[in-house]
Structure formats: structure tokens, C-alpha cells
Protein backbone atom coordinates (compact mmCIF):
# COMPACT_ATOMS: atom_id res chain seq x y z
CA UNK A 1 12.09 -16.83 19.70
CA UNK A 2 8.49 -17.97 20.69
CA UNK A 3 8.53 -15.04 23.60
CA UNK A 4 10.03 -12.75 21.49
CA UNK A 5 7.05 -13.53 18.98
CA UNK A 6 4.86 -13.68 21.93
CA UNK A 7 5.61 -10.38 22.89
CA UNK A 8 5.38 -8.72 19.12
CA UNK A 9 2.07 -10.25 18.47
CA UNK A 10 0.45 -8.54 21.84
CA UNK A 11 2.22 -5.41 21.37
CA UNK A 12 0.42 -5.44 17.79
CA UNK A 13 -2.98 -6.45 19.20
CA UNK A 14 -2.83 -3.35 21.63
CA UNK A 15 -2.07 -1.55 18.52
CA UNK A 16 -5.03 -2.85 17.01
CA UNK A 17 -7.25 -2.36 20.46
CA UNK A 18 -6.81 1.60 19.92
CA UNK A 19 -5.64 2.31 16.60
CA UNK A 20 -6.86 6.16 16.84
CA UNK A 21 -3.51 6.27 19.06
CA UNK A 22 -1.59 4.96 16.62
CA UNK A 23 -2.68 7.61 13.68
CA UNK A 24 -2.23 10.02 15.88
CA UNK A 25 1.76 9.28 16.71
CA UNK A 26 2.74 8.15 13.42
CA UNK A 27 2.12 11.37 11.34
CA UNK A 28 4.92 12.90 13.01
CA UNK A 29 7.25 10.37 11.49
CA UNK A 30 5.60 8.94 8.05
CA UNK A 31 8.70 6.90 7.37
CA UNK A 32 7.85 5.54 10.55
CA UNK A 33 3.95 4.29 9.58
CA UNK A 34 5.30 3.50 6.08
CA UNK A 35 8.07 1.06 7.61
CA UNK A 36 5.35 -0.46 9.89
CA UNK A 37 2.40 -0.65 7.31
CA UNK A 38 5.22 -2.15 4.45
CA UNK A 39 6.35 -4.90 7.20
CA UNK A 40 2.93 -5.73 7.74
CA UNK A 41 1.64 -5.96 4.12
CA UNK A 42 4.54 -8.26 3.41
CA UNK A 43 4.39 -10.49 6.40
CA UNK A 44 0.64 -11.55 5.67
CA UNK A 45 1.32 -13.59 2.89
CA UNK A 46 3.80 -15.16 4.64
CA UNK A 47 2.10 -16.39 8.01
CA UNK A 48 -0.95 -17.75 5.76
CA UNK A 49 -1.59 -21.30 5.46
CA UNK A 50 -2.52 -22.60 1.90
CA UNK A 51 -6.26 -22.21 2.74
CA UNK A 52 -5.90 -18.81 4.20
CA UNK A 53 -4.15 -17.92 0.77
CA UNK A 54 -6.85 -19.35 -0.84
CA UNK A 55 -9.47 -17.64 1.08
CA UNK A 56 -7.99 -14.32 0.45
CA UNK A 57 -6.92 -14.63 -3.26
CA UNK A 58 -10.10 -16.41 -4.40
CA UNK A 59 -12.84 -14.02 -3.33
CA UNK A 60 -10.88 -10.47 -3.42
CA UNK A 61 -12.71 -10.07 -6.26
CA UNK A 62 -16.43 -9.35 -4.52
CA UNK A 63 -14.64 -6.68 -2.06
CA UNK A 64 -14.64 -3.78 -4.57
CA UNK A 65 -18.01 -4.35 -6.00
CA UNK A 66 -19.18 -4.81 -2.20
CA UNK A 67 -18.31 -1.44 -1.96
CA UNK A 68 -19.68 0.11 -4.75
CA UNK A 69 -22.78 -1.23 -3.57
CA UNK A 70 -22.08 0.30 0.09
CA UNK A 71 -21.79 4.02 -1.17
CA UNK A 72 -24.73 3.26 -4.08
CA UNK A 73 -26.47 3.16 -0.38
CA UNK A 74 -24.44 6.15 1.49
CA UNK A 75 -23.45 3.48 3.90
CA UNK A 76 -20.16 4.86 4.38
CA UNK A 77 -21.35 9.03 4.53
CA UNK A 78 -24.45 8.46 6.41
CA UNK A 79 -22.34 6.40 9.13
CA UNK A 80 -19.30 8.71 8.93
CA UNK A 81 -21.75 11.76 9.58
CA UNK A 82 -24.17 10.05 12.23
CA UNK A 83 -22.62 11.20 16.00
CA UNK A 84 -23.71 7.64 16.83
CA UNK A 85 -23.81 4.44 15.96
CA UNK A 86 -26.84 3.07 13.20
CA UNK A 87 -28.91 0.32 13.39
CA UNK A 88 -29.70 -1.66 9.94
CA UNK A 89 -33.21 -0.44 9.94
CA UNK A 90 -31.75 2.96 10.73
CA UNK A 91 -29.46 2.94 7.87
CA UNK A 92 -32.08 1.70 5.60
CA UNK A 93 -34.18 4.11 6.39
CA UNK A 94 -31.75 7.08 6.05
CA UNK A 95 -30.49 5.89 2.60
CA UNK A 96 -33.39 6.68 0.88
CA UNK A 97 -33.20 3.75 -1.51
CA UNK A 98 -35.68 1.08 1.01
CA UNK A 99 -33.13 -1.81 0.54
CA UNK A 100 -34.27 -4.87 2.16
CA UNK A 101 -33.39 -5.04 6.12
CA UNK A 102 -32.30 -8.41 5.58
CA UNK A 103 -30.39 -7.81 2.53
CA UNK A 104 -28.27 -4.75 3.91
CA UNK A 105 -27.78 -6.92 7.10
CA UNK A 106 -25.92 -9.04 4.57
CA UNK A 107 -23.72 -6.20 2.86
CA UNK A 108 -23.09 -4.57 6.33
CA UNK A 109 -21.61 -7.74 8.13
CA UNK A 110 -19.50 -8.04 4.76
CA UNK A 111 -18.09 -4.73 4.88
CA UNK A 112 -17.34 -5.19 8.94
CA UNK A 113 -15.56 -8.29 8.28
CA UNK A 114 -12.71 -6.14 5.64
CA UNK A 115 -12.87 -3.41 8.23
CA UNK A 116 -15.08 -1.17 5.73
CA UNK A 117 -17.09 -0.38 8.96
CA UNK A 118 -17.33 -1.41 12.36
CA UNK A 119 -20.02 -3.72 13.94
CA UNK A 120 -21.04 -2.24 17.58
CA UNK A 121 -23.20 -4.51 18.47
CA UNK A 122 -26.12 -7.48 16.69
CA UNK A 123 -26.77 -4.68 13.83
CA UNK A 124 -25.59 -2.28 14.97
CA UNK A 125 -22.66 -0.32 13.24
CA UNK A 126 -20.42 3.33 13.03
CA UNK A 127 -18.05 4.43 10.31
CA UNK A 128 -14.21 2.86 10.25
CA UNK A 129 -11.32 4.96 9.57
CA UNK A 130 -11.06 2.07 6.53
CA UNK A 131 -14.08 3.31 4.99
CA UNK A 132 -13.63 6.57 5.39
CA UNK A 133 -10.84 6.70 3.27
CA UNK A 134 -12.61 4.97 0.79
CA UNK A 135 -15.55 7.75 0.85
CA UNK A 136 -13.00 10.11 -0.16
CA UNK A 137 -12.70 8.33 -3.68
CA UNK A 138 -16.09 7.07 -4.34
CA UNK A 139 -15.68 8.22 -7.98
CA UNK A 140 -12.87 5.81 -8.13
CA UNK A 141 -14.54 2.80 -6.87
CA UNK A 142 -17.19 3.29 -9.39
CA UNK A 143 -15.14 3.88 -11.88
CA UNK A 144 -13.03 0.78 -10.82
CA UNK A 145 -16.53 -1.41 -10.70
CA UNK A 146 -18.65 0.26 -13.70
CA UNK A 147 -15.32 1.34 -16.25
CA UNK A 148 -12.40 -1.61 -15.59
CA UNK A 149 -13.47 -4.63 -13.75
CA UNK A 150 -15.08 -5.90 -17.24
CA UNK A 151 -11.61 -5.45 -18.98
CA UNK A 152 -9.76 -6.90 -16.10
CA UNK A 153 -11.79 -10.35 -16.17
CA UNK A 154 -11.60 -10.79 -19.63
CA UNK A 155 -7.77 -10.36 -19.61
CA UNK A 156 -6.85 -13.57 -19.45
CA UNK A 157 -9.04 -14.89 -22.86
CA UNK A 158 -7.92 -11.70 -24.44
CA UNK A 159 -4.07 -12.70 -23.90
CA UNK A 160 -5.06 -16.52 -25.17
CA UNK A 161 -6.82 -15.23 -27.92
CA UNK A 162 -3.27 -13.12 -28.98
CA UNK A 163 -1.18 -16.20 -27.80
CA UNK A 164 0.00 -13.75 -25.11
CA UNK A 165 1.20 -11.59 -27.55
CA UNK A 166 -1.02 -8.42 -27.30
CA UNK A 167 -1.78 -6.19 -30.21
CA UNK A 168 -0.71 -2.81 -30.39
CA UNK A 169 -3.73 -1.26 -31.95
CA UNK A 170 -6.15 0.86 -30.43
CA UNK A 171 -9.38 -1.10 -31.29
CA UNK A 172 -8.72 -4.44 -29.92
CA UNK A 173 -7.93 -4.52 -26.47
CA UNK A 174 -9.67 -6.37 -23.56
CA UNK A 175 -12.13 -3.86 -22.47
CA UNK A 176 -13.28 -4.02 -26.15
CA UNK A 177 -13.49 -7.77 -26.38
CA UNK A 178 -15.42 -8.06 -22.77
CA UNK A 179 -18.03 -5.06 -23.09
CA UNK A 180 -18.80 -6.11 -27.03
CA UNK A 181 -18.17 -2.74 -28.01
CA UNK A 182 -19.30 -1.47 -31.30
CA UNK A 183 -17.88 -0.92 -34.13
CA UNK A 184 -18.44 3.47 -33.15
CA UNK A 185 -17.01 3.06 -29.82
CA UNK A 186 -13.21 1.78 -30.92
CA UNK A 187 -11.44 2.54 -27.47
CA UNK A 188 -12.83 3.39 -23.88
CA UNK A 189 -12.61 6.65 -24.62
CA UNK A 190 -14.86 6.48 -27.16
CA UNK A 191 -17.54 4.38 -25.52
CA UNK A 192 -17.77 7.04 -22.36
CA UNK A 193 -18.75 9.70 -25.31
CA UNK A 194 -22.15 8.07 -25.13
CA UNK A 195 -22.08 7.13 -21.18
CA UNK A 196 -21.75 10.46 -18.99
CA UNK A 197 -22.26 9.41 -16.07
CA UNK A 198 -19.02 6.79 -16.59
CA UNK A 199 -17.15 9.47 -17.84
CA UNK A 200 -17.83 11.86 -14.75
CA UNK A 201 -16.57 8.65 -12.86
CA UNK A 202 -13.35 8.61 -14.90
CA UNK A 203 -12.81 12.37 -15.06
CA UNK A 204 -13.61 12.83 -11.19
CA UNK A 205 -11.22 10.33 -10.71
CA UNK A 206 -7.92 11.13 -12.81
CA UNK A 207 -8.50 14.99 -10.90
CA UNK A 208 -8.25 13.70 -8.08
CA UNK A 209 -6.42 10.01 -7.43
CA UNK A 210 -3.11 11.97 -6.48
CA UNK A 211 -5.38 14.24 -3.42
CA UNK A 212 -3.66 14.28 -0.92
CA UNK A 213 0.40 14.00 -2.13
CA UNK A 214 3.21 16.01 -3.46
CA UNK A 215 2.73 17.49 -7.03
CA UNK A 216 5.71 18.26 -9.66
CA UNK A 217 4.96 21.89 -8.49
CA UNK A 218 6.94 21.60 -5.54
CA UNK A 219 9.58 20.77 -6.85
CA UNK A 220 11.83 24.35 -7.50
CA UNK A 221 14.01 22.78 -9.86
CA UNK A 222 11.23 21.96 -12.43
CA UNK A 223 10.00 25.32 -11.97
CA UNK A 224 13.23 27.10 -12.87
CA UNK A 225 13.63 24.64 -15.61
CA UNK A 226 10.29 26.41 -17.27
CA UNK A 227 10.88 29.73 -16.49
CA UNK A 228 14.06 29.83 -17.77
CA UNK A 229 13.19 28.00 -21.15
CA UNK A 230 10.70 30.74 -21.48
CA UNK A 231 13.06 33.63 -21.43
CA UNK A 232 15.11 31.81 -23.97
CA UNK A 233 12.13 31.34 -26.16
CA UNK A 234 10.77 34.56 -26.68
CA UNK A 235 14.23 36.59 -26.65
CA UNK A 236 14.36 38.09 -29.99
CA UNK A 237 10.83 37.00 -30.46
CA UNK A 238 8.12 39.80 -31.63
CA UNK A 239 6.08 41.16 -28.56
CA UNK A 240 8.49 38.92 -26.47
CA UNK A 241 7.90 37.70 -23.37
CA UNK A 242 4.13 39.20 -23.07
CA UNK A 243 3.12 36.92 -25.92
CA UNK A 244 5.16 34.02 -26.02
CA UNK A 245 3.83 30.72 -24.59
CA UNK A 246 4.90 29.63 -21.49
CA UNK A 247 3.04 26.16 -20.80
CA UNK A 248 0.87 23.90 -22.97
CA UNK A 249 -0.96 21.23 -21.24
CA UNK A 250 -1.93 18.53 -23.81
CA UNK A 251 -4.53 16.41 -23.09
CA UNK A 252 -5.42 18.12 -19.93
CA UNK A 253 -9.12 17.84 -19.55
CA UNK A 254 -10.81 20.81 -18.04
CA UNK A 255 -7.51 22.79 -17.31
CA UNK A 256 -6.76 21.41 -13.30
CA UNK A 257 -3.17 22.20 -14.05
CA UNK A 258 -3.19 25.16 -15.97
CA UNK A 259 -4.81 26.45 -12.80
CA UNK A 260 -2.61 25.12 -10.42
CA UNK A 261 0.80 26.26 -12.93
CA UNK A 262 -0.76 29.74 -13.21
CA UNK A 263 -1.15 30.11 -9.51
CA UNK A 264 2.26 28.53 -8.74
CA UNK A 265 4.44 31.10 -11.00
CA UNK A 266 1.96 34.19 -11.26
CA UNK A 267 4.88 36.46 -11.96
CA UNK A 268 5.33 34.48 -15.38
CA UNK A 269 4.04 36.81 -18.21
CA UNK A 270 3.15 35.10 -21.43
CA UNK A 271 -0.28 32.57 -22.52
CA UNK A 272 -0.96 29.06 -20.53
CA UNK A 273 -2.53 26.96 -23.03
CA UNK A 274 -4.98 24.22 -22.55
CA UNK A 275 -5.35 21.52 -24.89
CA UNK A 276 -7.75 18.60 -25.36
CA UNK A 277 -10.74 16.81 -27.28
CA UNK A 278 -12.91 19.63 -28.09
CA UNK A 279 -16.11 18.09 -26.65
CA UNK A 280 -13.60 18.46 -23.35
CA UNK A 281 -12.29 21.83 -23.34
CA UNK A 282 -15.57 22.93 -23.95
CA UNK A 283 -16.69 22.47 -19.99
CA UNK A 284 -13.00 24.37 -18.73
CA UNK A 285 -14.18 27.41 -16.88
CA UNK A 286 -10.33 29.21 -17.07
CA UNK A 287 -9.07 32.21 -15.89
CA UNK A 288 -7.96 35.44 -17.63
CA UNK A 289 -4.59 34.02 -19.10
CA UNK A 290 -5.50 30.61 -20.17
CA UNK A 291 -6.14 29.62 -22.99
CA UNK A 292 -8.14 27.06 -24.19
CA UNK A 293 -7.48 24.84 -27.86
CA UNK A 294 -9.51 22.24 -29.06
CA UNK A 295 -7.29 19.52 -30.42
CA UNK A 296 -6.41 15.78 -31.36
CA UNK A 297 -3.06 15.24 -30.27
CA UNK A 298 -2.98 12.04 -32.88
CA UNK A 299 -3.59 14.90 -35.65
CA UNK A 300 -1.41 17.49 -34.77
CA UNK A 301 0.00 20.14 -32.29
CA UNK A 302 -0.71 23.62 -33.32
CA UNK A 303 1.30 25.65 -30.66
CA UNK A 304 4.84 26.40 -31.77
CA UNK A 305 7.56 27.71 -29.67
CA UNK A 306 6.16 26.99 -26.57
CA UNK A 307 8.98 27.57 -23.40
CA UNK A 308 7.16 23.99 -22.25
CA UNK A 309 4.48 21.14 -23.74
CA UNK A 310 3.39 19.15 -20.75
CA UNK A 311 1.90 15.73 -20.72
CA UNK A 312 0.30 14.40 -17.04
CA UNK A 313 -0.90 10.78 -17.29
CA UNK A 314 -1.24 10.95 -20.82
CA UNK A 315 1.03 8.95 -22.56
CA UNK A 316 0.40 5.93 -20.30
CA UNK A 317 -2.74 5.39 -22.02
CA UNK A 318 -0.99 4.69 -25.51
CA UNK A 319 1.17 2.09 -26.74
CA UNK A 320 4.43 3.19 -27.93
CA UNK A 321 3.85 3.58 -31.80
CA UNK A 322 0.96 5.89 -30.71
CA UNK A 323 2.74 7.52 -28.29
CA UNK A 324 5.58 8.04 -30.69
CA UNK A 325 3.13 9.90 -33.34
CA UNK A 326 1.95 12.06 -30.71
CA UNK A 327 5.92 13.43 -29.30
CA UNK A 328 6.41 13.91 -33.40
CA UNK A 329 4.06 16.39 -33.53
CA UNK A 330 5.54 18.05 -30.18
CA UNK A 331 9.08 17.78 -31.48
CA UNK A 332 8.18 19.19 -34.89
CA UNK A 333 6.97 22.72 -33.48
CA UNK A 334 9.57 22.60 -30.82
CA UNK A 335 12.14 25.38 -29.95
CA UNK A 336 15.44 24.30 -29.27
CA UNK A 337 15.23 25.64 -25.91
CA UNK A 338 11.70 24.46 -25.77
CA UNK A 339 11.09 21.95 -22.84
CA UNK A 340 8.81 18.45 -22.91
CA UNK A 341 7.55 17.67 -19.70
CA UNK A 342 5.98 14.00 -18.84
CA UNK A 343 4.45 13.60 -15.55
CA UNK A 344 4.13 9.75 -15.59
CA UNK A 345 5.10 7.02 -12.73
CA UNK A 346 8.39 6.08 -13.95
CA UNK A 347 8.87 2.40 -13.10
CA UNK A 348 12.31 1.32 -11.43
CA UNK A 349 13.82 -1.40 -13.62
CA UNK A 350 13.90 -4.22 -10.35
CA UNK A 351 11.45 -3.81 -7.57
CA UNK A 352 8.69 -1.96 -8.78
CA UNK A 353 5.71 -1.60 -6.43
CA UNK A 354 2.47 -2.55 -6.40
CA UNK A 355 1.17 1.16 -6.92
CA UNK A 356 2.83 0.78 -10.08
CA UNK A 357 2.71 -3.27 -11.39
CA UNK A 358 -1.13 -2.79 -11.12
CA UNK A 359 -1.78 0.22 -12.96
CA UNK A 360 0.11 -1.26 -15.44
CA UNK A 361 -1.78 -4.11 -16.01
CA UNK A 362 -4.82 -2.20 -15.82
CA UNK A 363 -3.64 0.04 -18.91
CA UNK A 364 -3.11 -3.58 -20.77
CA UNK A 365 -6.73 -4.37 -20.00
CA UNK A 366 -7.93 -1.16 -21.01
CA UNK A 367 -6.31 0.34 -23.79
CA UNK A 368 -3.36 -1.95 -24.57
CA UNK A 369 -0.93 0.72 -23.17
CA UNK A 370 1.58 0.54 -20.21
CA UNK A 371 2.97 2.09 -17.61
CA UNK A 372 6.76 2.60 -18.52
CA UNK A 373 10.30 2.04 -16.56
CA UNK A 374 12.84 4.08 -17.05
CA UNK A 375 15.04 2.77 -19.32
CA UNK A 376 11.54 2.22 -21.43
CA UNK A 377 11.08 6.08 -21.27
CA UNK A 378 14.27 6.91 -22.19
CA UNK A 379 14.59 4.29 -24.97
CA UNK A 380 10.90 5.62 -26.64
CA UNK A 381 12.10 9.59 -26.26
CA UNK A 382 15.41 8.52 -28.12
CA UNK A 383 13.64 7.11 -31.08
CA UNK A 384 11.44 10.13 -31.41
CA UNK A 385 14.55 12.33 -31.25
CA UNK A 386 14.30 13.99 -27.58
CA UNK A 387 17.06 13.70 -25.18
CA UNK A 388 16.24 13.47 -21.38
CA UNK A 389 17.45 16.04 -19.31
CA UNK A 390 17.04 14.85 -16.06
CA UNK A 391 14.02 13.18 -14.25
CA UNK A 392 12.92 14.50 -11.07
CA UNK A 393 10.79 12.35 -9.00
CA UNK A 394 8.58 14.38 -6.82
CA UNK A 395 7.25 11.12 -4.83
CA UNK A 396 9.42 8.32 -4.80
CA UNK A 397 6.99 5.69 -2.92
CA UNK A 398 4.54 5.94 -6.16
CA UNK A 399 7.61 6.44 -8.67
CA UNK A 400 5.87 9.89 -9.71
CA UNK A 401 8.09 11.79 -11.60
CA UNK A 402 8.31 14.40 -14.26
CA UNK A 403 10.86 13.58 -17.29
CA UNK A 404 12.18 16.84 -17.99
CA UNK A 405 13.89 16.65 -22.20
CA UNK A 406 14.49 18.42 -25.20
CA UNK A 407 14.66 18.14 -28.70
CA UNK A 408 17.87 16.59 -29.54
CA UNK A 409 20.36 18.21 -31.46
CA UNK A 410 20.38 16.36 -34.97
CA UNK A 411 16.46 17.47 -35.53
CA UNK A 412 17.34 20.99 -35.20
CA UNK A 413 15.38 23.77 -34.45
């Protein structure tokens, strides 16, 4: 056993030694790298001793912040675009911001020790394949630091204060209770209204925290799902299929997936409609076809008849009796061939992942909301009178999946 260990351990370290070798193999196979990068993940916490627990555990909490601070300094682009490696003088020099020598010497040997970058030499560092990937979500670590990490801390007094037994209201929530809000600025989405440069943060980052994996686009099935709801729709329907609606995004921002839907199924005649906040759909800069509609999906939903109404990480951001006002008003204007369409991570009932158990707790800190399993989706949709179809996942690692239902029967057309 102890050679056989032997054996793994230095084949590992040689992975280590030239890791550029490894990237380039694994692609080929991604079950592959997701096998080895799972085994590894779970074996770490059990090799640790109690104090390498500890050590880990204990002061994760500085490594996000760390980084903020890093790309505050274009640590990570200036080294990932220098041909060579940087000095610590070099760096501060480059950054524009004249941090303290000694002071960045201090953030830079932090970063190198989490892999963020790699040390060279005495102060002397290049860019890490580590960091790099981090660069390419900047907008998330700040909005990580600046937006949650107040919400997150104060989770724990918030669920003593309820006797674990969080509210379902809108107003008090964690992120309220840690950042003092006032009395104007109710939920997080209220107190961005009077902090753009958080909200670029946030919005940057919801467009763009799934770069990079599959979309419910690719999956045919849901495709044909839509496009034949829409010829049912507008049969018999004056001016038909030329103005019937095909796809209402509610709640989506500045129109990313009207874009992508329109491009996707350009032979589909009929209006894409856009719906959000109208402070939001004010800054969408659509295309011929797309329409934009200013509305409060708590209010109402003015769009009757539409072939589909789509929700994409909305309904995660609601607790239940919210959420259930806001599918009311979709049900009401429904067609009975009308389709709703929720593109949500739909937890697994045992063994949900990380990806999922921590976004999750992250909508309890921030807006008393959850991220759902399935039986919790399909209970909610049946007590707002939908019936689920099917759900298709479109990336099973990250439970991503779009719920694919229809009005039920006994509400009627």
C-alpha cells in the first residue's frame, strides 16, 4: 500500500512540475479532468490533520478580498500581459495606483502562496493559469467582496435573531440587517438603485457567470417545444403568426437572451419581448424584432398569449409566496398551449453539489430566497396551477436546467 501510495503521490507531483501538459491532454477527455479534479477536491479534506483543517477553514475568508485587492491593482492583467516576469517595483509602477513596495510585496507573496500567481524568484513574479481564470470574472469577485460578503457574515446573527427560522419577507433579510439599510432601500435590489458602480458589478456578473458552458439553446428539444407552441398560439389568431408573440423574457435585464433566442431560431416570425424594471430596459440596445416593456413582474404581466414566458435566474431570488404571485400573473394571461420556461439550477434531492449548496445559501443571505430541488419546483408550480412537462437539463455538473410546463387543465384557458 505505502509503494502504491508512493508511486501516486510522485506521479501527481510530476503532474504538478508541468501542469501546462496536463491542460493540454485533458481537454480531449473532460470527463477525464473532471474525474481527476473531483478525486482531488475530495481527498484534501481527508489527508488534513486537525490543524491543517483549521488553517484552511479559519482564514478562507481573506482569500477573496485578497483578490479584489489584486485586480483593484491590475496585478493579475498587467502580469498575464507582461512577456516576462515583474518585479514588485515593476508592478507598482505599472499599476498606476503607487501602492507601497513593501505593502504589495505583502499581497503578492499572499496571492503566490493560493497559486493566484507565481513567485519566480525574491520578488519577482508572472501570471498563474489560477489567476487567470479569475481575471476573466473580475466583476464577480467584486461583486462577491463589495455586494455579498456583508450578508454572508452577518448570517449567522440574522438566523439567531429569527431562532433559525428565517422570514419570508422581502425587507428583512441578512444583507439588510448587516449593511443598515434604510428604510428606501428595502432589498438589494433596491440599495444598487443608488450605487452604480455595484450594480454594473452585479449586472456584469449575472451576463456572464455561465461564459464559457452549454446554454438551454442547445438543446433541440426545448427549441421545438417553442416553436411549436407558437404555431398553436396564433392559429386562428388575427394577423397570425406575423404578430403573435413568440418569447417573453421576464426579468431579463438588457435583453442578453432575447438576442441570443432571436439569433438561434431566425426563421421564427412573430415579436420577442423583453421585460424588466423600467430604469433597466431603458439601457437594452435591441434589434429590429425585439421588443422592449417596462414592467414589475410583482404588479402584473401585460403580454397575453405568448407561445413562451421565460424566466432565467429569476425566481431564485424570491421566496416562494413571492414567487408564487409572480407565476399568477403568468398563468392568468396564459394560452393553453402557451409554454413557461424556468432556467434555474434544479437541485437533486440527495447529493447536491457545491455549485449549487452555496448559491443557495448565498440567496438566504441576500434576499431570503433559495435555490430549489426538484421536487421543490414541482411542488411550488403545482400550487400555482402549472403542470411540468418535462425538465431538460442542459448541464448536469451545475444542475442547469430549463423546467419546461403549462397551465394545468382545471385553470383553463
Amino acid at each position: 500500500m505505502t509503494s502504491s501510495l508512493d508511486s501516486t503521490v510522485s506521479f501527481l507531483e510530476k503532474l504538478v512540475a508541468d501542469p501546462s501538459a496536463v491542460r493540454t491532454d485533458l481537454p480531449a477527455d473532460d470527463q477525464l479532468r473532471k474525474r481527476l479534479l473531483t478525486a482531488i477536491q475530495r481527498l484534501v479534506p481527508e489527508l488534513e490533520t486537525p490543524a491543517e483543517s483549521w488553517q484552511r477553514v479559519l482564514y478562507n475568508a481573506l482569500e477573496l478580498p485578497v483578490a479584489r485587492i489584486g485586480i483593484d491593482i491590475d496585478i493579475f492583467k498587467l502580469l498575464k500581459e507582461s512577456p516576462t516576469p515583474l518585479s514588485t517595483e515593476e508592478l507598482a509602477k505599472q499599476s498606476g495606483k503607487t501602492p507601497d513596495t513593501k505593502l504589495l510585496a505583502r499581497i503578492l507573496r499572499y496571492l503566490a502562496s493560493f497559486s493566484l500567481i507565481r513567485e519566480v524568484d525574491t520578488d519577482v513574479w508572472t501570471a498563474s493559469h489560477f489567476g487567470n481564470n479569475l481575471l476573466l470574472q473580475s466583476a464577480g469577485v467584486s461583486h462577491m467582496v463589495d455586494n455579498c460578503f456583508v450578508a454572508m457574515v452577518t448570517l449567522p446573527a440574522f438566523l439567531r435573531r429569527h431562532a433559525y427560522n428565517p422570514p419570508t419577507t422581502k425587507d428583512d433579510t441578512a444583507f439588510a440587517q448587516g449593511n443598515h439599510v434604510s428604510p428606501e432601500e428595502k432589498t438589494f435590489f433596491d440599495w444598487l438603485k443608488t450605487r452604480p458602480d455595484n450594480a454594473r458589478d452585479f449586472n456584469v456578473f449575472m451576463g456572464s457567470h455561465r461564459t464559457g458552458v452549454r446554454t438551454w439553446l442547445d438543446r433541440t428539444e426545448v427549441i421545438n417545444e417553442i416553436t411549436d407552441a407558437f404555431k398553436k398560439v396564433t392559429t386562428g389568431k388575427e394577423g397570425g403568426e406575423e404578430t403573435g408573440v413568440s418569447f417573453v423574457d421576464i426579468g431579463g435585464g438588457i435583453g442578453h437572451q432575447c438576442k441570443t433566442f432571436k439569433k438561434r431560431v431566425p426563421y421564427l416570425k412573430g415579436k420577442i419581448i423583453l421585460e424588466d424594471l423600467e430604469e433597466v430596459v431603458a439601457n437594452a440596445e435591441l434589434e429590429d424584432g425585439i421588443e422592449k416593456v417596462p414592467v414589475d413582474f410583482l404588479q402584473s404581466q401585460p403580454v397575453k398569449g405568448a407561445a413562451s414566458y421565460y424566466f432565467r435566474s429569476v425566481l431564485r431570488n424570491w421566496p416562494d409566496n413571492y414567487s408564487r404571485t409572480i407565476l399568477g400573473y403568468v398563468r392568468d394571461v396564459m394560452d393553453r398551449d402557451s409554454l413557461l420556461l424556468i432556467d434555474e439550477l434544479v437541485l437533486p434531492d440527495k447529493g447536491a453539489h457545491r455549485y449549487e449548496t452555496q448559491l443557495d445559501l448565498t440567496m438566504l443571505a441576500m434576499l431570503n430566497a433559495e435555490a430549489r430541488t426538484q421536487t421543490h419546483w414541482t411542488q411550488l408550480l403545482a400550487e400555482v396551477g402549472f403542470e411540468v412537462k418535462e425538465i431538460v437539463f442542459y448541464e448536469e455538473e451545475a444542475r442547469e436546467a430549463v423546467i419546461i410546463a403549462k397551465k394545468a387543465a382545471s385553470w383553463g384557458s
